[in-house]
PDB file of N, CA and C in Angstrom:
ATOM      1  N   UNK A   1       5.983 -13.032  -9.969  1.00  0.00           N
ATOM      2  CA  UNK A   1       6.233 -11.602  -9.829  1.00  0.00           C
ATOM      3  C   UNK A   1       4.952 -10.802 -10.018  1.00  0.00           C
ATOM      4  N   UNK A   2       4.064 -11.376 -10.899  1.00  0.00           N
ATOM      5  CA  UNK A   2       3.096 -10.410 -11.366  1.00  0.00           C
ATOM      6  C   UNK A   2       1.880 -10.121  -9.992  1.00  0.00           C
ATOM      7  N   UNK A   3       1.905 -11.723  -9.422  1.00  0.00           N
ATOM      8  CA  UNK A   3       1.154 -11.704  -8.737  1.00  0.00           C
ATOM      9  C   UNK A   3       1.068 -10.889  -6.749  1.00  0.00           C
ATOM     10  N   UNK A   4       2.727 -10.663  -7.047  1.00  0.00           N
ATOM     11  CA  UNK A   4       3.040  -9.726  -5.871  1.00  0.00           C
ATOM     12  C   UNK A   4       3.348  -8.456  -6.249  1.00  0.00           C
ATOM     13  N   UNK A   5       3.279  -8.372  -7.582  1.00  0.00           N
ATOM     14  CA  UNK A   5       2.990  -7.080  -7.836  1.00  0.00           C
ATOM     15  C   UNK A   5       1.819  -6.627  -7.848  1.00  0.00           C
ATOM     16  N   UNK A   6       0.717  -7.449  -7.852  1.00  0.00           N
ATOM     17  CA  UNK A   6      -0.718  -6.917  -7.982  1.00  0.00           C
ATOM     18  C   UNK A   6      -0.674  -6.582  -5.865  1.00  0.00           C
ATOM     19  N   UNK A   7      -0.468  -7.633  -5.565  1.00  0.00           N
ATOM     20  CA  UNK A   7      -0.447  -7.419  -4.146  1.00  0.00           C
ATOM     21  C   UNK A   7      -0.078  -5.773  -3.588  1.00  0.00           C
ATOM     22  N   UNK A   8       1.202  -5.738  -4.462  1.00  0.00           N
ATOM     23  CA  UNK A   8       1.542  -4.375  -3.299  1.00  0.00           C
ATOM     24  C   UNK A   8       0.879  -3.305  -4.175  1.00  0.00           C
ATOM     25  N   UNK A   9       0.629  -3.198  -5.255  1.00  0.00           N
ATOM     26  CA  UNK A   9      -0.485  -2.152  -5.761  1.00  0.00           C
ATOM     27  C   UNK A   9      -1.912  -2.249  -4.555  1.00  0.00           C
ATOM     28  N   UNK A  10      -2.280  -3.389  -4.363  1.00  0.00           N
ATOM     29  CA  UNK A  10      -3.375  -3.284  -3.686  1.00  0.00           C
ATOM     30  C   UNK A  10      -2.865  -2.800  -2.142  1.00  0.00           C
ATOM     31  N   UNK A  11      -1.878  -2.703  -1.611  1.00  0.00           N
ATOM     32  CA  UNK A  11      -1.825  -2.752  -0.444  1.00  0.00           C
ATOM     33  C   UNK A  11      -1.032  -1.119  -0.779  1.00  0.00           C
ATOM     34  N   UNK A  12      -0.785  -0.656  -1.567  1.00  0.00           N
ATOM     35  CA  UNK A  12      -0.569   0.711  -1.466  1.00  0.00           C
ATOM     36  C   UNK A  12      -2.302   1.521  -1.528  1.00  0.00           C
ATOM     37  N   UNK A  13      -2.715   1.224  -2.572  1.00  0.00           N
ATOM     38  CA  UNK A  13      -4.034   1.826  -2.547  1.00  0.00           C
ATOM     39  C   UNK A  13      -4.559   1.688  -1.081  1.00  0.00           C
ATOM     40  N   UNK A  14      -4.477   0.447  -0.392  1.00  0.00           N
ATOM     41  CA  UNK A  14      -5.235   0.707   0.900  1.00  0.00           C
ATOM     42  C   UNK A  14      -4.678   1.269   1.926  1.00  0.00           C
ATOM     43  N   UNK A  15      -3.065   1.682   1.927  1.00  0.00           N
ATOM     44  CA  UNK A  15      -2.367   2.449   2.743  1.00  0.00           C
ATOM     45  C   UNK A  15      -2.824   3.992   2.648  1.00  0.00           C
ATOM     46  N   UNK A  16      -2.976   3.841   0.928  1.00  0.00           N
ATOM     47  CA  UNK A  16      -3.108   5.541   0.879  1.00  0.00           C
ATOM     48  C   UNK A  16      -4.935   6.232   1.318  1.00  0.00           C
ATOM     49  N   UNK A  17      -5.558   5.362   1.201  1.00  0.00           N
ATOM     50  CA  UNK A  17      -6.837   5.395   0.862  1.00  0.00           C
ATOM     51  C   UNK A  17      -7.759   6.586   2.074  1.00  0.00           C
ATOM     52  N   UNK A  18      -6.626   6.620   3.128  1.00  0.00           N
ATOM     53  CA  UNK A  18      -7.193   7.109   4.467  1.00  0.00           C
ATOM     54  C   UNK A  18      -6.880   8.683   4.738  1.00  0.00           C
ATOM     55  N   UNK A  19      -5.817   9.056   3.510  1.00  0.00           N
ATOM     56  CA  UNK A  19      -5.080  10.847   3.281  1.00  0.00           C
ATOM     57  C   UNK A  19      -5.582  11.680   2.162  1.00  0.00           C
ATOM     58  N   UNK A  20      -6.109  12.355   2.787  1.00  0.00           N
ATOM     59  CA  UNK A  20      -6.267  13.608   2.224  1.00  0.00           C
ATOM     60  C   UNK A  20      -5.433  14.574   1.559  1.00  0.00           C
ATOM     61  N   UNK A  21      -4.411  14.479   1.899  1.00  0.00           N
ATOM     62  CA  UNK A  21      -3.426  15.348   1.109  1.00  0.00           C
ATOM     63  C   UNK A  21      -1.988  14.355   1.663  1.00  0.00           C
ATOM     64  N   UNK A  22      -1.234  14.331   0.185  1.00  0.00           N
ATOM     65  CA  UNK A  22      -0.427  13.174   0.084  1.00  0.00           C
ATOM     66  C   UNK A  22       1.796  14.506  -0.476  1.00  0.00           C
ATOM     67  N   UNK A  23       2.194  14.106   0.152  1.00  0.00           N
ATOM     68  CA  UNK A  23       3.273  14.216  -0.752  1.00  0.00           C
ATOM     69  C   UNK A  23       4.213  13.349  -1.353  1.00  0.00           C
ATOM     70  N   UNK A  24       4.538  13.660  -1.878  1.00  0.00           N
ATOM     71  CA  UNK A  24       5.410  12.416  -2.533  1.00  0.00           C
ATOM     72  C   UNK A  24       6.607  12.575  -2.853  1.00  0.00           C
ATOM     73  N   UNK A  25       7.395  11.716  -2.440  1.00  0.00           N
ATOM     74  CA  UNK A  25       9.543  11.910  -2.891  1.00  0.00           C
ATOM     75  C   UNK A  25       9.552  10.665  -3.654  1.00  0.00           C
ATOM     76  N   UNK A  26      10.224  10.699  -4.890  1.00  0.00           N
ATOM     77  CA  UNK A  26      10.208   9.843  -5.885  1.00  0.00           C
ATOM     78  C   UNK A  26      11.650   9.748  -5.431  1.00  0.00           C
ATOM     79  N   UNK A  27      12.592   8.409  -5.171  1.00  0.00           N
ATOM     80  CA  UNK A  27      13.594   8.101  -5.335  1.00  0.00           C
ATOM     81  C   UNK A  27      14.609   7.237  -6.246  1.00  0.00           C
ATOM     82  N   UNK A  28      15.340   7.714  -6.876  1.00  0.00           N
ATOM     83  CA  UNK A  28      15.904   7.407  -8.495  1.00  0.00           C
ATOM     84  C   UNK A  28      16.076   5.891  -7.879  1.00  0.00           C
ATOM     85  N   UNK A  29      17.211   5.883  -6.875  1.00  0.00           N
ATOM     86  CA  UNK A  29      17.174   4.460  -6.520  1.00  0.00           C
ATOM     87  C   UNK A  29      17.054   3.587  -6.921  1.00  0.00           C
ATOM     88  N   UNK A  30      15.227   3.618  -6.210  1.00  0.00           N
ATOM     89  CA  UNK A  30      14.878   2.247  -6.189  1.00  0.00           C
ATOM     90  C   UNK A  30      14.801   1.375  -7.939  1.00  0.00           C
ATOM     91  N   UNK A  31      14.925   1.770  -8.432  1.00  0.00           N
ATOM     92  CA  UNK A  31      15.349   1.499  -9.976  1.00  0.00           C
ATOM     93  C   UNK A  31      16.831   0.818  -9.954  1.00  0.00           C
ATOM     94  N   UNK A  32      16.317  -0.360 -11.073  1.00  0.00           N
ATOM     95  CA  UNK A  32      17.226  -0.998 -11.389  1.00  0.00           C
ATOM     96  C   UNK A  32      18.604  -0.690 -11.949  1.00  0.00           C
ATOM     97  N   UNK A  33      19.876  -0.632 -11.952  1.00  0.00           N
ATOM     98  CA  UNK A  33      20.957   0.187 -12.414  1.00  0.00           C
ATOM     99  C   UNK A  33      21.069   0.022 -13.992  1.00  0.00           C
ATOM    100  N   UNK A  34      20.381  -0.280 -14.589  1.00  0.00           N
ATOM    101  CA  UNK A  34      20.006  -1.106 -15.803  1.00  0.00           C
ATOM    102  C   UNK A  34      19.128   0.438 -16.151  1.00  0.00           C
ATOM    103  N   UNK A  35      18.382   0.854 -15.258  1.00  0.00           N
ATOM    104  CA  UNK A  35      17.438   1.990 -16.292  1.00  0.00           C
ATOM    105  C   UNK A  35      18.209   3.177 -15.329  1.00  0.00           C
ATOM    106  N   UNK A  36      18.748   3.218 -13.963  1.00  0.00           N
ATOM    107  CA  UNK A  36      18.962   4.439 -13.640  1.00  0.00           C
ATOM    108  C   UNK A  36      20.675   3.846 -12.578  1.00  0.00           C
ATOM    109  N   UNK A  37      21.556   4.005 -13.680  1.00  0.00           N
ATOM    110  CA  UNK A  37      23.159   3.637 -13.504  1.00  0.00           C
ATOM    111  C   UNK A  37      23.976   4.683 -12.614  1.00  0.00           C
ATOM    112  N   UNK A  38      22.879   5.947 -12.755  1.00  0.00           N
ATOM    113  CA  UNK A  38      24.007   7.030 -12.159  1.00  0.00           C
ATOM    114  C   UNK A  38      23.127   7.853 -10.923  1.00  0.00           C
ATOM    115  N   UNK A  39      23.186   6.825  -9.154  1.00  0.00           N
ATOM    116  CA  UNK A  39      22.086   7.434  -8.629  1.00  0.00           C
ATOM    117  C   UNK A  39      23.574   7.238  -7.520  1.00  0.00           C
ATOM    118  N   UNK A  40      22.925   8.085  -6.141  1.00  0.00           N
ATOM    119  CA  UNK A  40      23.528   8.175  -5.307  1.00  0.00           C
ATOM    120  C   UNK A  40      23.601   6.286  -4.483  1.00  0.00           C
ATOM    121  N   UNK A  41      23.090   5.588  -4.729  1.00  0.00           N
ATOM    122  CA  UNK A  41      23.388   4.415  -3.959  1.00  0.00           C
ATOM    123  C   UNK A  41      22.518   2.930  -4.832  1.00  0.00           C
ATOM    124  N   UNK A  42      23.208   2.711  -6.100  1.00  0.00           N
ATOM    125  CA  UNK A  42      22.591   1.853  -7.193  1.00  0.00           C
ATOM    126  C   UNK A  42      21.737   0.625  -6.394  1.00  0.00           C
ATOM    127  N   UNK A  43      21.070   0.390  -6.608  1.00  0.00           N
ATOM    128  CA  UNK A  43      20.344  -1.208  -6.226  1.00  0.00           C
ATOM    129  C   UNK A  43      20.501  -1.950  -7.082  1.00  0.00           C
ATOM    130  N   UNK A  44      20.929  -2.904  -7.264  1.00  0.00           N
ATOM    131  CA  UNK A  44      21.150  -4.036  -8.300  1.00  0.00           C
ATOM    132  C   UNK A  44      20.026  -4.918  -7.867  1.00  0.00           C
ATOM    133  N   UNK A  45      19.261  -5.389  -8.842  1.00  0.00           N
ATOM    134  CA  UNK A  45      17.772  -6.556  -8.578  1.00  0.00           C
ATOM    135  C   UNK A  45      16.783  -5.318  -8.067  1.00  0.00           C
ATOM    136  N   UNK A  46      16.964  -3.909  -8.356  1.00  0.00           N
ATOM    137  CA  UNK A  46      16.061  -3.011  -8.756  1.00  0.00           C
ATOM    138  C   UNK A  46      14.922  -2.848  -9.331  1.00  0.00           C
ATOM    139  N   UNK A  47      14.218  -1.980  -9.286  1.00  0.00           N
ATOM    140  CA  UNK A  47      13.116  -2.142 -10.138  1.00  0.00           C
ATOM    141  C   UNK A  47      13.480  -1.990 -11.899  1.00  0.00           C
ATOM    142  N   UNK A  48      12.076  -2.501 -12.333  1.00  0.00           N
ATOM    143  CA  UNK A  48      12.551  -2.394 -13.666  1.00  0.00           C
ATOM    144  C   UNK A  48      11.878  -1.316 -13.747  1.00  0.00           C
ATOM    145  N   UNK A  49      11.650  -0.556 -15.078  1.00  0.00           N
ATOM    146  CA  UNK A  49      11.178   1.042 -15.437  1.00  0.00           C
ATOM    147  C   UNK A  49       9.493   0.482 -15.240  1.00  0.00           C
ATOM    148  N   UNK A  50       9.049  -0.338 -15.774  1.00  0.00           N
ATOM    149  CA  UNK A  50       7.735  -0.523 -16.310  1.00  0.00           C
ATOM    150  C   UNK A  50       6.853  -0.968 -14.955  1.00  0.00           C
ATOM    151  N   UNK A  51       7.907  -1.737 -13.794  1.00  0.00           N
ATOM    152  CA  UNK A  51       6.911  -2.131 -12.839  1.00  0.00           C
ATOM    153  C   UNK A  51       7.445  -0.627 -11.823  1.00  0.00           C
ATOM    154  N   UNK A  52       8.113   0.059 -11.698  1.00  0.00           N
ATOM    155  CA  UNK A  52       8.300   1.260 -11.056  1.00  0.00           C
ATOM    156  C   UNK A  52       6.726   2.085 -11.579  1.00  0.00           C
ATOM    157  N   UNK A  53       6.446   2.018 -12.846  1.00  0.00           N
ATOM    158  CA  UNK A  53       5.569   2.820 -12.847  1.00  0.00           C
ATOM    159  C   UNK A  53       4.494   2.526 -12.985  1.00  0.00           C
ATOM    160  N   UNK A  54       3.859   1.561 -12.856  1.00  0.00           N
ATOM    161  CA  UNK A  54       2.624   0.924 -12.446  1.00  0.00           C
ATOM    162  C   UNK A  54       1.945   1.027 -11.079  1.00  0.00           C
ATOM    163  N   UNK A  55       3.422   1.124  -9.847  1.00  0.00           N
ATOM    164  CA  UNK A  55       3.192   1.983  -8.720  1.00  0.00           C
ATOM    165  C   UNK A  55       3.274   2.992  -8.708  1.00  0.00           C
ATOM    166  N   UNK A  56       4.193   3.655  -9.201  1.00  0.00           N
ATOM    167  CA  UNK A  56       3.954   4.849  -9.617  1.00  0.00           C
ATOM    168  C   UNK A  56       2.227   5.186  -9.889  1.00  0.00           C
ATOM    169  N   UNK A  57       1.221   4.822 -11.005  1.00  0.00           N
ATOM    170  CA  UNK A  57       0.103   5.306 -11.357  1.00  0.00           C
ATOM    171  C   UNK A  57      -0.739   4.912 -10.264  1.00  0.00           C
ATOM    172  N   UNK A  58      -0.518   3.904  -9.268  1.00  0.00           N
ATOM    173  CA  UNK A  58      -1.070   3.798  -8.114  1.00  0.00           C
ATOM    174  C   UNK A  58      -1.260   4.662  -6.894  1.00  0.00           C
ATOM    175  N   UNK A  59      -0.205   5.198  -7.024  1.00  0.00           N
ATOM    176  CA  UNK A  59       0.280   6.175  -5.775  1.00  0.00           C
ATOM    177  C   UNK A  59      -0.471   7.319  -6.220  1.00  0.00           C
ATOM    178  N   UNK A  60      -0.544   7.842  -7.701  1.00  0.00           N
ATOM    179  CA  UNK A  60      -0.994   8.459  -8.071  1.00  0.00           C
ATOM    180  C   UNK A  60      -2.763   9.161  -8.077  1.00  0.00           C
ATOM    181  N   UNK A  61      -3.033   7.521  -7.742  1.00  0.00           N
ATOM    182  CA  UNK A  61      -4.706   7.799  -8.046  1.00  0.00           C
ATOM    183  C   UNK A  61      -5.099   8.436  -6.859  1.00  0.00           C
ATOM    184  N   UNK A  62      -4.127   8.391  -5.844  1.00  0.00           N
ATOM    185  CA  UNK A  62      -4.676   9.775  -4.488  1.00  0.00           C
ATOM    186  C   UNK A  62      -4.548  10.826  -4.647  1.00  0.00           C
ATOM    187  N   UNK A  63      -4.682  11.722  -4.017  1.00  0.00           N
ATOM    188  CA  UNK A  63      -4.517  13.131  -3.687  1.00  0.00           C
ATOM    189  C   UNK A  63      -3.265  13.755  -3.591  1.00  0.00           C
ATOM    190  N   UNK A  64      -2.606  13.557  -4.686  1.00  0.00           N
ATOM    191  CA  UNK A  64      -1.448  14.149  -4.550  1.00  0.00           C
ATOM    192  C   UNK A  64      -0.657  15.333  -4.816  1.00  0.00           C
ATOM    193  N   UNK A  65      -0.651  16.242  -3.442  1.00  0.00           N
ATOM    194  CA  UNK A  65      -0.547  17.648  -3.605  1.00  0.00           C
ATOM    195  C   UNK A  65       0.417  18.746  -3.882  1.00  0.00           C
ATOM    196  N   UNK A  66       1.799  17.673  -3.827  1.00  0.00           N
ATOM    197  CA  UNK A  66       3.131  18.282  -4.407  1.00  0.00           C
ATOM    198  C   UNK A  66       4.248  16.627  -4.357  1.00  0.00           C
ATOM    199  N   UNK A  67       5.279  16.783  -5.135  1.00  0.00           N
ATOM    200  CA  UNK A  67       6.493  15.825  -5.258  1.00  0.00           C
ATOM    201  C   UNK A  67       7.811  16.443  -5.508  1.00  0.00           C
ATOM    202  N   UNK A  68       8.414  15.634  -5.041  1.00  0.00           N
ATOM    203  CA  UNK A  68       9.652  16.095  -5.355  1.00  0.00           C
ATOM    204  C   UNK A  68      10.315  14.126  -6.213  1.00  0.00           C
ATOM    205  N   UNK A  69      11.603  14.408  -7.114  1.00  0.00           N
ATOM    206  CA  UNK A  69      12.201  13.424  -7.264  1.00  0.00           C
ATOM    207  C   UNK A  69      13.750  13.661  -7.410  1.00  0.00           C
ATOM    208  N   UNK A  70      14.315  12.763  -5.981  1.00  0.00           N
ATOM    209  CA  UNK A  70      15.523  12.924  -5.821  1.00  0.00           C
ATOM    210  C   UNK A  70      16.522  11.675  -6.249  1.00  0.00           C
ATOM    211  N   UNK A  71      17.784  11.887  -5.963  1.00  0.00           N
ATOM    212  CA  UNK A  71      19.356  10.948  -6.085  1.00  0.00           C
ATOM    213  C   UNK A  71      18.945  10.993  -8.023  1.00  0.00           C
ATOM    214  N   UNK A  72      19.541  11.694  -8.539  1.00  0.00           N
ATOM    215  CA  UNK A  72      20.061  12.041  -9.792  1.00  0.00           C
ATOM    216  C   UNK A  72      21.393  12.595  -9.768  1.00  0.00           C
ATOM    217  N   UNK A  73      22.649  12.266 -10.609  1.00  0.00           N
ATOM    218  CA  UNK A  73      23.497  13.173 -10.841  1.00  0.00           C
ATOM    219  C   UNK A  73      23.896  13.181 -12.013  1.00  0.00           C
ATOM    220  N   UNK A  74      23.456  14.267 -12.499  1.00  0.00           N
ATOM    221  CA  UNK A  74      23.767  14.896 -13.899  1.00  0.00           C
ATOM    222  C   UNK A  74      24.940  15.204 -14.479  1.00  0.00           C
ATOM    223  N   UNK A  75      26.155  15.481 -13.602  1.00  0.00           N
ATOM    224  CA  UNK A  75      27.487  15.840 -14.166  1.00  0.00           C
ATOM    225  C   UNK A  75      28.123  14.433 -14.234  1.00  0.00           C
ATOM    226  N   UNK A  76      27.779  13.657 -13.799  1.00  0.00           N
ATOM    227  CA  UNK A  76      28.313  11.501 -14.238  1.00  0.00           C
ATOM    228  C   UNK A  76      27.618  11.007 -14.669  1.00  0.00           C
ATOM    229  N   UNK A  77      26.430  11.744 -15.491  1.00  0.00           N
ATOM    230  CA  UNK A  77      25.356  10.784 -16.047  1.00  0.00           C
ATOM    231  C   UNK A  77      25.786  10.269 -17.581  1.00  0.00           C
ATOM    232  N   UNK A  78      25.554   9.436 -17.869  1.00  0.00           N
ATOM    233  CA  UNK A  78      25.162   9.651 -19.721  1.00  0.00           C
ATOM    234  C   UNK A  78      23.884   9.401 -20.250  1.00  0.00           C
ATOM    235  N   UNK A  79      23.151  10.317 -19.496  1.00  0.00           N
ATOM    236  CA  UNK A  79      21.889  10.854 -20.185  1.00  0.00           C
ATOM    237  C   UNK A  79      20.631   9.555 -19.920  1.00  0.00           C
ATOM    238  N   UNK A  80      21.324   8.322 -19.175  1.00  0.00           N
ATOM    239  CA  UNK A  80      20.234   7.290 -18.763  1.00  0.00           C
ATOM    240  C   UNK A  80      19.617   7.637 -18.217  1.00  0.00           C
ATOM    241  N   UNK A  81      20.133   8.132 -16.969  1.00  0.00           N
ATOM    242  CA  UNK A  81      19.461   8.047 -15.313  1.00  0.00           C
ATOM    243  C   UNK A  81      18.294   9.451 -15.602  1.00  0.00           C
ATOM    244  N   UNK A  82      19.014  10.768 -16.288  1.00  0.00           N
ATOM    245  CA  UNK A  82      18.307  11.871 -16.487  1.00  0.00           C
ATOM    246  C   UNK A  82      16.669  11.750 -17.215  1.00  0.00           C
ATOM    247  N   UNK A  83      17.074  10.685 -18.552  1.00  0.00           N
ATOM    248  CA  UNK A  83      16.023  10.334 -19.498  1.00  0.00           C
ATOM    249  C   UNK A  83      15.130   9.663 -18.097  1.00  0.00           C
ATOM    250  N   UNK A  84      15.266   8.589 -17.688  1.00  0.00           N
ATOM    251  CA  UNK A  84      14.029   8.416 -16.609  1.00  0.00           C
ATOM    252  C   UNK A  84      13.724   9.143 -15.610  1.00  0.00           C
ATOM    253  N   UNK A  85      14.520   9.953 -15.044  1.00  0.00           N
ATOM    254  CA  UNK A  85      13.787  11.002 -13.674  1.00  0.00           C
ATOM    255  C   UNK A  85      12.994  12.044 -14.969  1.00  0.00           C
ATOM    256  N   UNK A  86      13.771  11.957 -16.041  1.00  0.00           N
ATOM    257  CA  UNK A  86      12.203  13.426 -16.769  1.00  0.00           C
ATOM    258  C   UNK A  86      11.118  12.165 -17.272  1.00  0.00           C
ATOM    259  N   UNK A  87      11.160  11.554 -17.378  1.00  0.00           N
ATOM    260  CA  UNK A  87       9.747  10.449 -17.939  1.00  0.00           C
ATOM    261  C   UNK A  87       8.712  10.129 -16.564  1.00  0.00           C
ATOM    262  N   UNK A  88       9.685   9.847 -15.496  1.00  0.00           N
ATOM    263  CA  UNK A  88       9.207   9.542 -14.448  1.00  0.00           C
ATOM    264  C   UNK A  88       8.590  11.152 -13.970  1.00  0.00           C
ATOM    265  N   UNK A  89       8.839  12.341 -13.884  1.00  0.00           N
ATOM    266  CA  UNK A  89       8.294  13.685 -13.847  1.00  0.00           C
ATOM    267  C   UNK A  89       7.358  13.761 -14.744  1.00  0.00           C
ATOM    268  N   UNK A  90       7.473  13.747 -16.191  1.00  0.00           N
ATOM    269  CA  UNK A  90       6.492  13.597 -16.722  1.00  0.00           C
ATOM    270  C   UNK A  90       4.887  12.547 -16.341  1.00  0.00           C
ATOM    271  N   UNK A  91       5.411  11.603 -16.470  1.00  0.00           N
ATOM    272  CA  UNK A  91       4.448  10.383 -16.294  1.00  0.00           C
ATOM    273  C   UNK A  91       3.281  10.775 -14.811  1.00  0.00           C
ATOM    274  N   UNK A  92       4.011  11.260 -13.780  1.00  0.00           N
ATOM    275  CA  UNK A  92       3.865  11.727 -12.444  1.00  0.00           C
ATOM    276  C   UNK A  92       2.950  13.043 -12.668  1.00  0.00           C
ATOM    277  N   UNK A  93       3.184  13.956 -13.520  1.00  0.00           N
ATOM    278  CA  UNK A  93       2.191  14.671 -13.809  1.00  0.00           C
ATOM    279  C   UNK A  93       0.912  14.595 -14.533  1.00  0.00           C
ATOM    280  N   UNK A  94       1.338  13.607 -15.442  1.00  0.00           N
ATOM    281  CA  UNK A  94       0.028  13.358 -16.522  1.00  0.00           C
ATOM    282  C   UNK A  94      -0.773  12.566 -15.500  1.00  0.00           C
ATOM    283  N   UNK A  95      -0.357  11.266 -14.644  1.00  0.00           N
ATOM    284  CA  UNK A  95      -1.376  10.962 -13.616  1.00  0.00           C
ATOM    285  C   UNK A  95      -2.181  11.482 -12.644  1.00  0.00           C
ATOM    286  N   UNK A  96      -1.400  12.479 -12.093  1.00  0.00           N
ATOM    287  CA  UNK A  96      -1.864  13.610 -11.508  1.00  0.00           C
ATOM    288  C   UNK A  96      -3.136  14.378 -12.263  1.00  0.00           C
ATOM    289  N   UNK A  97      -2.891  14.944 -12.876  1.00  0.00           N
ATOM    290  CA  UNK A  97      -3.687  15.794 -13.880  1.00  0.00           C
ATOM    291  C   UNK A  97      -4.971  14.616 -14.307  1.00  0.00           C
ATOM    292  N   UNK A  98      -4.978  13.188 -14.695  1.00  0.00           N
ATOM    293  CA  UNK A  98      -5.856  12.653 -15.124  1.00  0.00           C
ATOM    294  C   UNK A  98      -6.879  12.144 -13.808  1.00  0.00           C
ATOM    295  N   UNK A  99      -6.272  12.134 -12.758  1.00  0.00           N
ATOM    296  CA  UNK A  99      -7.008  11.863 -11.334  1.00  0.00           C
ATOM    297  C   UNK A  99      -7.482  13.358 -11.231  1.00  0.00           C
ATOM    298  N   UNK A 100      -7.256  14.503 -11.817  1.00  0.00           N
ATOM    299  CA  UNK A 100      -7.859  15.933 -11.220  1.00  0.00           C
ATOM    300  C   UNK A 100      -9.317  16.197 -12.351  1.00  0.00           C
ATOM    301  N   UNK A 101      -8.907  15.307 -13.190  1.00  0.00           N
ATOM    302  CA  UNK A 101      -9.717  15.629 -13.887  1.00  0.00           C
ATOM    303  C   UNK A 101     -11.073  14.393 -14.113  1.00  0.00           C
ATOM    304  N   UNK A 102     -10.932  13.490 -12.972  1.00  0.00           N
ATOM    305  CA  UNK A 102     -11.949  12.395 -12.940  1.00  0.00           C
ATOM    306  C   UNK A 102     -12.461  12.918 -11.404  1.00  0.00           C
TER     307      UNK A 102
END
Protein backbone atom coordinates (compact mmCIF):
# COMPACT_ATOMS: atom_id res chain seq x y z
CA UNK A 1 0.00 0.00 0.00
CA UNK A 2 2.63 2.39 1.01
CA UNK A 3 4.37 1.95 -2.01
CA UNK A 4 1.34 2.94 -4.35
CA UNK A 5 0.70 5.42 -2.26
CA UNK A 6 3.98 7.07 -2.79
CA UNK A 7 3.19 6.44 -6.54
CA UNK A 8 0.03 8.40 -6.81
CA UNK A 9 1.43 11.29 -4.62
CA UNK A 10 4.06 11.40 -7.26
CA UNK A 11 1.83 11.20 -10.12
CA UNK A 12 -0.48 13.87 -8.67
CA UNK A 13 2.38 16.32 -8.18
CA UNK A 14 3.23 15.73 -11.85
CA UNK A 15 -0.39 16.12 -13.02
CA UNK A 16 -0.61 19.28 -11.13
CA UNK A 17 2.79 20.66 -11.81
CA UNK A 18 1.72 22.31 -15.30
CA UNK A 19 -1.44 24.88 -13.51
CA UNK A 20 -1.28 27.91 -12.52
CA UNK A 21 -4.31 28.36 -10.79
CA UNK A 22 -5.92 25.17 -9.37
CA UNK A 23 -9.49 24.63 -7.80
CA UNK A 24 -10.33 22.15 -5.78
CA UNK A 25 -13.76 20.02 -4.70
CA UNK A 26 -12.94 17.91 -1.77
CA UNK A 27 -15.38 14.93 -1.80
CA UNK A 28 -16.55 13.41 1.68
CA UNK A 29 -16.89 10.17 -0.21
CA UNK A 30 -14.01 9.07 -1.10
CA UNK A 31 -13.39 8.26 2.66
CA UNK A 32 -13.80 5.24 4.23
CA UNK A 33 -17.41 4.83 6.00
CA UNK A 34 -15.39 4.09 9.06
CA UNK A 35 -14.24 7.97 9.27
CA UNK A 36 -17.10 9.54 7.10
CA UNK A 37 -20.56 7.10 7.69
CA UNK A 38 -22.94 9.83 6.74
CA UNK A 39 -22.07 10.92 2.95
CA UNK A 40 -24.30 10.96 0.01
CA UNK A 41 -22.93 7.56 -1.58
CA UNK A 42 -20.56 5.60 1.28
CA UNK A 43 -17.51 3.70 -0.28
CA UNK A 44 -16.69 0.82 1.73
CA UNK A 45 -12.60 -0.10 1.22
CA UNK A 46 -12.46 3.83 1.30
CA UNK A 47 -9.90 5.85 2.17
CA UNK A 48 -8.61 5.91 5.51
CA UNK A 49 -8.42 9.63 7.22
CA UNK A 50 -4.54 9.62 7.34
CA UNK A 51 -3.83 8.43 3.68
CA UNK A 52 -6.78 10.93 2.40
CA UNK A 53 -4.62 13.50 3.76
CA UNK A 54 -1.30 12.95 2.70
CA UNK A 55 -2.95 13.63 -0.78
CA UNK A 56 -4.61 15.95 0.42
CA UNK A 57 -1.01 17.96 1.45
CA UNK A 58 0.01 17.01 -2.04
CA UNK A 59 -2.60 18.59 -3.94
CA UNK A 60 -1.94 21.23 -1.78
CA UNK A 61 1.65 22.14 -2.53
CA UNK A 62 0.14 23.87 -5.88
CA UNK A 63 -1.51 26.86 -6.43
CA UNK A 64 -4.50 26.56 -4.95
CA UNK A 65 -6.89 29.37 -5.49
CA UNK A 66 -10.29 28.47 -3.98
CA UNK A 67 -12.14 24.87 -2.69
CA UNK A 68 -15.06 23.83 -1.99
CA UNK A 69 -15.90 20.39 0.18
CA UNK A 70 -18.95 18.56 -0.66
CA UNK A 71 -21.53 15.20 0.18
CA UNK A 72 -21.88 15.97 4.01
CA UNK A 73 -25.21 15.63 5.75
CA UNK A 74 -25.55 17.15 8.91
CA UNK A 75 -29.21 16.50 9.91
CA UNK A 76 -28.19 12.20 9.86
CA UNK A 77 -24.90 12.78 11.04
CA UNK A 78 -23.56 11.89 14.54
CA UNK A 79 -21.03 14.32 14.47
CA UNK A 80 -18.39 11.72 12.54
CA UNK A 81 -18.67 12.66 9.06
CA UNK A 82 -18.95 16.65 10.25
CA UNK A 83 -15.70 16.22 12.68
CA UNK A 84 -13.71 15.23 9.36
CA UNK A 85 -15.10 17.64 6.60
CA UNK A 86 -14.06 20.55 9.50
CA UNK A 87 -10.43 18.85 10.01
CA UNK A 88 -10.26 18.18 6.42
CA UNK A 89 -11.23 22.33 5.93
CA UNK A 90 -9.02 23.03 8.41
CA UNK A 91 -5.98 20.92 7.41
CA UNK A 92 -6.75 22.32 3.62
CA UNK A 93 -6.17 25.71 4.84
CA UNK A 94 -3.18 25.44 7.01
CA UNK A 95 -1.52 23.77 3.75
CA UNK A 96 -2.56 26.35 1.76
CA UNK A 97 -1.35 29.13 3.89
CA UNK A 98 2.10 27.16 4.52
CA UNK A 99 2.71 26.84 0.54
CA UNK A 100 1.82 30.91 0.53
CA UNK A 101 4.12 31.43 2.78
CA UNK A 102 7.23 29.37 1.24
Amino acid sequence: MEDGLRKTIQKIGNSLSEFNKIYLTIDMDVLDPAFAPVVQNPEPDGLAMHTFLDLLYEVCKHPIIAFDLVEVTPHYDTETTAIQAAKTILETLCYIEKRRKT
